[in-house]
N, C-alpha and C. Protein backbone atom coordinates (compact mmCIF):
# COMPACT_ATOMS: atom_id res chain seq x y z
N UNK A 1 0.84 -1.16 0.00
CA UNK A 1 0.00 0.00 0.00
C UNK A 1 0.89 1.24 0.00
N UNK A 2 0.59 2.28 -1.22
CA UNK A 2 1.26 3.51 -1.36
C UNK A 2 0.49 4.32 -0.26
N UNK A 3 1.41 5.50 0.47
CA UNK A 3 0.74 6.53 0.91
C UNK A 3 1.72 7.75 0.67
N UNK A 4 1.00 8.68 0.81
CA UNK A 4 1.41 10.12 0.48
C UNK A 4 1.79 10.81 2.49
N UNK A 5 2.74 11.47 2.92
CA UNK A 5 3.04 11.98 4.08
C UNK A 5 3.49 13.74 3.58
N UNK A 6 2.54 14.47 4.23
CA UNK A 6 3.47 15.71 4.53
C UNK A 6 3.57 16.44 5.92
N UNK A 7 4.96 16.75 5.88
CA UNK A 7 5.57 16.95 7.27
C UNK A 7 6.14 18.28 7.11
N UNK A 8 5.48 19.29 8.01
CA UNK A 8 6.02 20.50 8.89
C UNK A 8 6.78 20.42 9.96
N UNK A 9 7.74 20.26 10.09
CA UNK A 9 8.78 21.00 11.24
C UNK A 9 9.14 22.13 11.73
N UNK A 10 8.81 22.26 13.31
CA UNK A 10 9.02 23.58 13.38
C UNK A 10 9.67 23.35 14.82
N UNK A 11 10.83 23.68 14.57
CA UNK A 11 11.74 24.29 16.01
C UNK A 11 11.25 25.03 16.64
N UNK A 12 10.95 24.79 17.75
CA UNK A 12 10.61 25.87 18.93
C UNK A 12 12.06 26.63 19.19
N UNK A 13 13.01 27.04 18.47
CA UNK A 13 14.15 27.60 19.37
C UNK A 13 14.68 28.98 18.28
N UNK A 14 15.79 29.48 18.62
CA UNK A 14 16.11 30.37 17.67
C UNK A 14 17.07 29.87 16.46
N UNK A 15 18.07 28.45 16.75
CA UNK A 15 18.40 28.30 15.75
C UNK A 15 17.38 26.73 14.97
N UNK A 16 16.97 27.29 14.20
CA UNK A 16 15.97 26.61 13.71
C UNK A 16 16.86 25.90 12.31
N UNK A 17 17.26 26.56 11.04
CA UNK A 17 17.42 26.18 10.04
C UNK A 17 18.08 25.06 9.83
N UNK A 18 19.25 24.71 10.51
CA UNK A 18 19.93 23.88 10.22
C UNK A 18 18.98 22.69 10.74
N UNK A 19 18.53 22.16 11.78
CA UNK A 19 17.62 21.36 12.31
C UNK A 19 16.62 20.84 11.04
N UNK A 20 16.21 21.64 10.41
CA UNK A 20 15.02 21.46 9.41
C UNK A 20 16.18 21.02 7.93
N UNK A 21 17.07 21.69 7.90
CA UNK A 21 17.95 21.57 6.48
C UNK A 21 18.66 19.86 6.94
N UNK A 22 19.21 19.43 7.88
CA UNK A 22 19.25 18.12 7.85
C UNK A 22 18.37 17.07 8.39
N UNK A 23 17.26 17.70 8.53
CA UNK A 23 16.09 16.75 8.27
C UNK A 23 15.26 16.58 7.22
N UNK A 24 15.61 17.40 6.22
CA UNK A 24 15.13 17.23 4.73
C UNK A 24 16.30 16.38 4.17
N UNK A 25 17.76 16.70 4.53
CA UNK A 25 18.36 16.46 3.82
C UNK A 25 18.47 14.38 3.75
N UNK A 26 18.19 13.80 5.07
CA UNK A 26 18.00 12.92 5.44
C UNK A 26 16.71 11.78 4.62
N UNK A 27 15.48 12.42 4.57
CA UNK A 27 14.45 11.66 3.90
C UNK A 27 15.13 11.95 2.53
N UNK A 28 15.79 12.92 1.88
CA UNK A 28 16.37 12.93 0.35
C UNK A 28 17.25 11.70 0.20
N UNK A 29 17.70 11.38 1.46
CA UNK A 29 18.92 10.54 1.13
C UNK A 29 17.92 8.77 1.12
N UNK A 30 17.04 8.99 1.82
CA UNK A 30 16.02 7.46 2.12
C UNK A 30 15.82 6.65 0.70
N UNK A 31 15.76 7.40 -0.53
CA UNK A 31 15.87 6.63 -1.76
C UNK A 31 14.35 6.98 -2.69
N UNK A 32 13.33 7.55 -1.20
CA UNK A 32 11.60 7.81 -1.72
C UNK A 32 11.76 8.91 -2.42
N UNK A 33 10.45 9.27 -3.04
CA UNK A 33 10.24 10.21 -3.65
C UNK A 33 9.98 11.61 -2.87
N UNK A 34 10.74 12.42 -2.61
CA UNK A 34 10.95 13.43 -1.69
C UNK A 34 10.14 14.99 -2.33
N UNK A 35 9.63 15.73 -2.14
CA UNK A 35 9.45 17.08 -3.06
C UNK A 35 9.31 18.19 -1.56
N UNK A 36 9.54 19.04 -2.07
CA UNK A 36 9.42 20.20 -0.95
C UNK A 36 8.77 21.59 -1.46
N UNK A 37 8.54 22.28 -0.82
CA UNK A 37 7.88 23.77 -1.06
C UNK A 37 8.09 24.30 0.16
N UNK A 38 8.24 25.63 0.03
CA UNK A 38 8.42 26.56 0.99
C UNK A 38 7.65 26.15 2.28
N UNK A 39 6.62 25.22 2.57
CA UNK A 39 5.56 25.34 3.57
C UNK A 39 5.74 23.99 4.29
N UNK A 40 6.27 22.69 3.54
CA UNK A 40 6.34 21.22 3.54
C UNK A 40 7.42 20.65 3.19
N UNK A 41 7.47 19.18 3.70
CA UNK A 41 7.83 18.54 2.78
C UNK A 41 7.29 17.42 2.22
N UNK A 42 7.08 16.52 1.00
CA UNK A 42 6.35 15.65 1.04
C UNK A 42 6.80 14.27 1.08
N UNK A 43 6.60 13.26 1.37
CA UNK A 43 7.28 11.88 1.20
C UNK A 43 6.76 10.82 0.48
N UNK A 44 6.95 10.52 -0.22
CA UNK A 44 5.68 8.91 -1.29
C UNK A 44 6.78 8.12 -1.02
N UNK A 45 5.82 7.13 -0.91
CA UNK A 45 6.33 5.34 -1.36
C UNK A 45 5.51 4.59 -0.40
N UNK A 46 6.00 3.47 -0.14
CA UNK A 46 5.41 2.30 0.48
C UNK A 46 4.97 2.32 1.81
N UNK A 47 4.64 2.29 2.69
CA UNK A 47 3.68 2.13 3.62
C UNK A 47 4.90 2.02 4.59
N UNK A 48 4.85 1.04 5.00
CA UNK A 48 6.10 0.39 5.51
C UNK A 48 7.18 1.12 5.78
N UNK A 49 7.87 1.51 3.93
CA UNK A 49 9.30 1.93 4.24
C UNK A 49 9.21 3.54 4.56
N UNK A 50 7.86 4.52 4.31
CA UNK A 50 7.72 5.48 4.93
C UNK A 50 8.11 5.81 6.74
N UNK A 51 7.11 4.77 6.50
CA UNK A 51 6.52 4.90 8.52
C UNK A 51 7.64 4.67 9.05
N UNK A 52 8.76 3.80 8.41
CA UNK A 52 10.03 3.42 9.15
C UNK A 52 11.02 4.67 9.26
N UNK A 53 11.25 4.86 7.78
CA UNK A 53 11.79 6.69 8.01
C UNK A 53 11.53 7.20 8.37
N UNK A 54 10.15 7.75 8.79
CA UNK A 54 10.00 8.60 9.99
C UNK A 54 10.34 8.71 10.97
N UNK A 55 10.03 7.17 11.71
CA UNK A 55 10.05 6.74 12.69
C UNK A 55 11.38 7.18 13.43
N UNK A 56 12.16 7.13 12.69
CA UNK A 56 13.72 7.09 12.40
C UNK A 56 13.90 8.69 12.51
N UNK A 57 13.81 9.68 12.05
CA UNK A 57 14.55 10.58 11.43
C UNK A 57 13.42 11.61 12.40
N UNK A 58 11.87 11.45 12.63
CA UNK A 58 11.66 12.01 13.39
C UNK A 58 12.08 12.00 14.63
N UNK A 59 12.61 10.61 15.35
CA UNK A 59 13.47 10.53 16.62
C UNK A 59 14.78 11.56 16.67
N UNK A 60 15.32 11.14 15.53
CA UNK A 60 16.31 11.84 15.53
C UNK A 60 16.75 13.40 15.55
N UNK A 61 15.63 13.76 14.94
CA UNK A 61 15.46 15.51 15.03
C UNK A 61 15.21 15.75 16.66
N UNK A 62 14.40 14.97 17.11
CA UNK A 62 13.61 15.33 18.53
C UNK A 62 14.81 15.55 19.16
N UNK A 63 15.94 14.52 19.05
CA UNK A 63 16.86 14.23 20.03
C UNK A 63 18.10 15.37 19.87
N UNK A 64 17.71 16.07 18.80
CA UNK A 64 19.01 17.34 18.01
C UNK A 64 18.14 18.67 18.59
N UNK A 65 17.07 18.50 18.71
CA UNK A 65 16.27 20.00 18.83
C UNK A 65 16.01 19.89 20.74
N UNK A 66 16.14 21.20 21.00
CA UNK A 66 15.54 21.36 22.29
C UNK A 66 13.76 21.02 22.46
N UNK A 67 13.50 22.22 21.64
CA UNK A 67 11.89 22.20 21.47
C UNK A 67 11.84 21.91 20.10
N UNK A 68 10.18 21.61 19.86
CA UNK A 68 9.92 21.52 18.77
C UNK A 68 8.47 20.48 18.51
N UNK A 69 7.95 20.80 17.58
CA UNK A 69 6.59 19.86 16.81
C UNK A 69 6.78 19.62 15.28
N UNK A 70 6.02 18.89 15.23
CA UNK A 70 5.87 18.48 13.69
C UNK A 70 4.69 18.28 13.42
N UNK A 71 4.26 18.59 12.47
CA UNK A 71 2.75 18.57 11.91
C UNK A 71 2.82 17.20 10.68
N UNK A 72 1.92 16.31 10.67
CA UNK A 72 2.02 15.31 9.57
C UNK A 72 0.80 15.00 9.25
N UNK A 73 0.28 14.94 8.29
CA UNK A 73 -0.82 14.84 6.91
C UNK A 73 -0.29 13.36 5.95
N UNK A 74 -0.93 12.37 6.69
CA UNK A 74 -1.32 10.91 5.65
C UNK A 74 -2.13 10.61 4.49
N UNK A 75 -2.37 10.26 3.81
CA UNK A 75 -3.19 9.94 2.58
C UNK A 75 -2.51 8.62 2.30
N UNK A 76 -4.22 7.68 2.11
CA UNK A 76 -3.56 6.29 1.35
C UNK A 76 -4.02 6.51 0.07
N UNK A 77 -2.41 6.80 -0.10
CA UNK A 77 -2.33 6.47 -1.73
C UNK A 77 -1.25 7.64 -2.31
N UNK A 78 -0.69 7.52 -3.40
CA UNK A 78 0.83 7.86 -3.72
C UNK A 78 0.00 9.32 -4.60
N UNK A 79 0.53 10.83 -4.25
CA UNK A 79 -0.10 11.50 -5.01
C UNK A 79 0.89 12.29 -5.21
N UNK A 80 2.28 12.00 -5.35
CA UNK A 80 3.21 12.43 -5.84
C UNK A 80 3.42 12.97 -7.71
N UNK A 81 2.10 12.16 -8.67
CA UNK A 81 1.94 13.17 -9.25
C UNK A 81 0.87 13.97 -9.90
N UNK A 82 0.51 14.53 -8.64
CA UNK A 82 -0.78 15.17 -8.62
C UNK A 82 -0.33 16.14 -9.79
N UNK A 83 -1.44 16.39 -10.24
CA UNK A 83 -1.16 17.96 -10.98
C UNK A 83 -2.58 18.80 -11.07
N UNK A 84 -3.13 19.87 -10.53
CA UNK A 84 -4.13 20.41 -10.91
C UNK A 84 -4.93 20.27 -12.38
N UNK A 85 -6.00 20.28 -12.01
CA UNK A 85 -6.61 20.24 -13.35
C UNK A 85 -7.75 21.47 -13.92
N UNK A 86 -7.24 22.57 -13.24
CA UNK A 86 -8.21 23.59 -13.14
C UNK A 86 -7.30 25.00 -13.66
């Protein structure tokens, strides 16, 4: 089963960027289909090997950041290539 994940990170602290720049840079490296925009980032692929990267890489931010949340948005099903139709 494909699903679609998008994830907001937001440091509660003042140095924020780097925290967020190697936690993108990390799911880029996972092998999935990665896309970003100023607001998100998004993650596609398999069910499984998603939830595991997260699992993973969201620990790992927690444990680099003082404060902080993440916002995450699931969808079953791969909509990596959505394209408007309007």
């Amino acid at each position: 089963m494909n699903i679609s994940v998008e994830l907001t990170l937001s440091p509660l602290q003042n140095e924020f960027e780097e925290p967020i720049i190697n936690f993108i840079k990390k799911l880029r490296a996972s092998g999935l289909t990665v896309l970003e925009n100023p607001l998100s980032t998004q993650v596609y692929g398999n069910y499984d090997e998603v939830m595991q990267l997260l699992q993973t890489e969201i620990k790992n931010v927690f444990e680099y950041i003082d404060n902080g949340l993440i916002f995450i948005k699931i969808v079953k099903s791969d909509r990596s290539d959505y394209e408007p139709n309007f």
